[in-house]
Each structure stands twice: as C-alpha cells, then as structure tokens.
PDB file of N, CA and C in Angstrom:
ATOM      1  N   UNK A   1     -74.870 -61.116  59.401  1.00  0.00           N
ATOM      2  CA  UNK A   1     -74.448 -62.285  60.168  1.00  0.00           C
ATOM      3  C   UNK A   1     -73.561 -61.880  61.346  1.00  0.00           C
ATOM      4  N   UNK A   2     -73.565 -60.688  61.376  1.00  0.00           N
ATOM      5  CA  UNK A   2     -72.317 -59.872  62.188  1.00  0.00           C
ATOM      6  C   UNK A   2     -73.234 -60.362  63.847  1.00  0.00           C
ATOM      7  N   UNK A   3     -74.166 -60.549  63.954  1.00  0.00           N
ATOM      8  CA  UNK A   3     -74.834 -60.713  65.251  1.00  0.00           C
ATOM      9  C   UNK A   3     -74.303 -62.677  65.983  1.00  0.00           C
ATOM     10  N   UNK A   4     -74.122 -63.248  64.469  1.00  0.00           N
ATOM     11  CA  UNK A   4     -73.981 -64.833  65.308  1.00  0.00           C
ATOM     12  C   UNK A   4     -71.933 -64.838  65.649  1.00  0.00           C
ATOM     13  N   UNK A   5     -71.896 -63.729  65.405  1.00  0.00           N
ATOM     14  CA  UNK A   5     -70.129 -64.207  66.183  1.00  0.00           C
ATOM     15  C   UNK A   5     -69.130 -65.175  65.743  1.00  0.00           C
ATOM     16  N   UNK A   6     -68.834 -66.415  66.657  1.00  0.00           N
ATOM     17  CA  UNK A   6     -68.050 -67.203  65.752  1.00  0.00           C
ATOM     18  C   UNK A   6     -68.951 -68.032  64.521  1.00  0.00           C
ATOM     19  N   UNK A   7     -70.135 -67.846  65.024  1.00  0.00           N
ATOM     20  CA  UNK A   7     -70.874 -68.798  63.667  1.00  0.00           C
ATOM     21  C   UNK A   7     -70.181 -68.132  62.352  1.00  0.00           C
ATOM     22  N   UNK A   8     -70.553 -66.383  62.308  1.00  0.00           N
ATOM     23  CA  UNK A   8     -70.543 -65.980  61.055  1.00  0.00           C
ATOM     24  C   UNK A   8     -68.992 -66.335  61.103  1.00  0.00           C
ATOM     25  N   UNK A   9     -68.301 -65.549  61.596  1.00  0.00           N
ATOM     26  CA  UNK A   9     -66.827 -65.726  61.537  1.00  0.00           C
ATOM     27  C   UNK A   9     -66.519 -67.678  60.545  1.00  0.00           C
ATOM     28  N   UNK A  10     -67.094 -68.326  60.994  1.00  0.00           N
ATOM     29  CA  UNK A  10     -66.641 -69.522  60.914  1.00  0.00           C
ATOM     30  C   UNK A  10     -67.648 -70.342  59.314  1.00  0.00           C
ATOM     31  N   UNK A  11     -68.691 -69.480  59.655  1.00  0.00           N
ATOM     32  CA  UNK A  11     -69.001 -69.738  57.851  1.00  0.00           C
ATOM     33  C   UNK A  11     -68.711 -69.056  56.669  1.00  0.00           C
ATOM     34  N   UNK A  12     -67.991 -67.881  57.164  1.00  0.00           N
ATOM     35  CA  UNK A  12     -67.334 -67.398  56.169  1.00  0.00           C
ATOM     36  C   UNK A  12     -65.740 -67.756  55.933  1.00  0.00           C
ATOM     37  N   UNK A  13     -65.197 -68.161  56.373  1.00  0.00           N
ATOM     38  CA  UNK A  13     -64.110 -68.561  56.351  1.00  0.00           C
ATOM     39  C   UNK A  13     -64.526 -70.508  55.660  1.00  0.00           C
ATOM     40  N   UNK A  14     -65.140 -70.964  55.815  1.00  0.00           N
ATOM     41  CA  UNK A  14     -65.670 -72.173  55.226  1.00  0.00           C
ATOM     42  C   UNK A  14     -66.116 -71.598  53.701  1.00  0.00           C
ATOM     43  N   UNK A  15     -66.597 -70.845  53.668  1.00  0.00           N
ATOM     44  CA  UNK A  15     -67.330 -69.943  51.920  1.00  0.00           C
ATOM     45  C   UNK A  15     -65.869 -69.911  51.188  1.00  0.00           C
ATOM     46  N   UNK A  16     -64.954 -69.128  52.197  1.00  0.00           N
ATOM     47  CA  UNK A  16     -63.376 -68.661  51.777  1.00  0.00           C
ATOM     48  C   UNK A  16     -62.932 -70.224  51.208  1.00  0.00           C
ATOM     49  N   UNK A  17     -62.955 -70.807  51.967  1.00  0.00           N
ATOM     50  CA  UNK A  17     -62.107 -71.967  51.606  1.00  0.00           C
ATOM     51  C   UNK A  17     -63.086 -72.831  50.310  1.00  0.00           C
ATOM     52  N   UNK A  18     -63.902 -73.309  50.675  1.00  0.00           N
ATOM     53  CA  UNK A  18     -64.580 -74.055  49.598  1.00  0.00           C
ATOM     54  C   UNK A  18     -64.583 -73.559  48.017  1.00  0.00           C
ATOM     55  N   UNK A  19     -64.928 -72.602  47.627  1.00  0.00           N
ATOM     56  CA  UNK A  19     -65.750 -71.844  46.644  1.00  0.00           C
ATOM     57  C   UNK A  19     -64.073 -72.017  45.665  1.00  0.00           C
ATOM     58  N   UNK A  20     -62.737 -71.249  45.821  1.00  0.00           N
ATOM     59  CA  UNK A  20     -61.683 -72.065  45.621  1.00  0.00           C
ATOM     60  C   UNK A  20     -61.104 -73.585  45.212  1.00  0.00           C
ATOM     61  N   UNK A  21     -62.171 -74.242  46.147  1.00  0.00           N
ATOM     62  CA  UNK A  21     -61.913 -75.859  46.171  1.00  0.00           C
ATOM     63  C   UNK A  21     -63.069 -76.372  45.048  1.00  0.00           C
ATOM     64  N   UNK A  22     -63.548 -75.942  44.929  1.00  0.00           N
ATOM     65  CA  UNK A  22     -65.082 -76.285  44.261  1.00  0.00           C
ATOM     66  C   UNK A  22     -64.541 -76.004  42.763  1.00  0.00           C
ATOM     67  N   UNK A  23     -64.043 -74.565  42.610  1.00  0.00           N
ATOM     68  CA  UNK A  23     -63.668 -74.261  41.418  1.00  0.00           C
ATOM     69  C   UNK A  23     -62.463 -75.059  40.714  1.00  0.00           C
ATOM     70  N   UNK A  24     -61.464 -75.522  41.656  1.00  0.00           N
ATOM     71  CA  UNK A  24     -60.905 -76.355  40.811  1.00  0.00           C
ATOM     72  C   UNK A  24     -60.860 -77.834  41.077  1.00  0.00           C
ATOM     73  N   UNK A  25     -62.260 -78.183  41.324  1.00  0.00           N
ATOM     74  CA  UNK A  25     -62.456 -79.705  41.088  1.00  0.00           C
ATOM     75  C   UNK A  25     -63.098 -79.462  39.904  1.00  0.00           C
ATOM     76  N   UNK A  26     -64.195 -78.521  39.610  1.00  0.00           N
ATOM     77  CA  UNK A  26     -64.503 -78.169  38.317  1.00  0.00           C
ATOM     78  C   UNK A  26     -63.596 -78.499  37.082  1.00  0.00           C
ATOM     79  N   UNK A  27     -62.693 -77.344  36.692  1.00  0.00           N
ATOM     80  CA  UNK A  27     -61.510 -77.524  36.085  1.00  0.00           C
ATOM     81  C   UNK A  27     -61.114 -78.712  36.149  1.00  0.00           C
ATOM     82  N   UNK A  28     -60.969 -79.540  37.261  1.00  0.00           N
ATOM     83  CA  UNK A  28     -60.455 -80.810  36.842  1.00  0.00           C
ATOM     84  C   UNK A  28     -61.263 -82.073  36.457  1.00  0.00           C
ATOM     85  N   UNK A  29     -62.574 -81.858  36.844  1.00  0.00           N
ATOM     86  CA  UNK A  29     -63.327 -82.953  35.736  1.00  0.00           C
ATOM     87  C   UNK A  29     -63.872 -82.177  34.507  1.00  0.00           C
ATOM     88  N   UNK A  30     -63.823 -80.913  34.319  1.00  0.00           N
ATOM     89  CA  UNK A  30     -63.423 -80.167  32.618  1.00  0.00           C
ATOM     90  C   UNK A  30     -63.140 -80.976  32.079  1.00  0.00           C
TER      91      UNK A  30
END
C-alpha cells in the first residue's frame, strides 16, 4: 500500500484505531 501515500498512511491508522474500538465493544456486549 506503500504506493497510495496518504491513502495507505490514513487506512492504517483507521485499522490502528478501530480494531481496539471493536474489541472493546465486544467485551462490552460479552
């Protein structure tokens, strides 16, 4: 993804953040 620039830059940092957020909405309807 190293070729799209801020795309990649900016969907990985969205992966960073979510995947965190995801995991503890999980945990909280556990």
């Amino acid at each position: 993804f190293d070729f799209l620039g801020k795309d990649s830059i900016r969907y990985r940092n969205t992966v960073e953040v979510e995947l965190p957020v995801y995991e503890a909405i999980g945990r909280f309807k556990a």
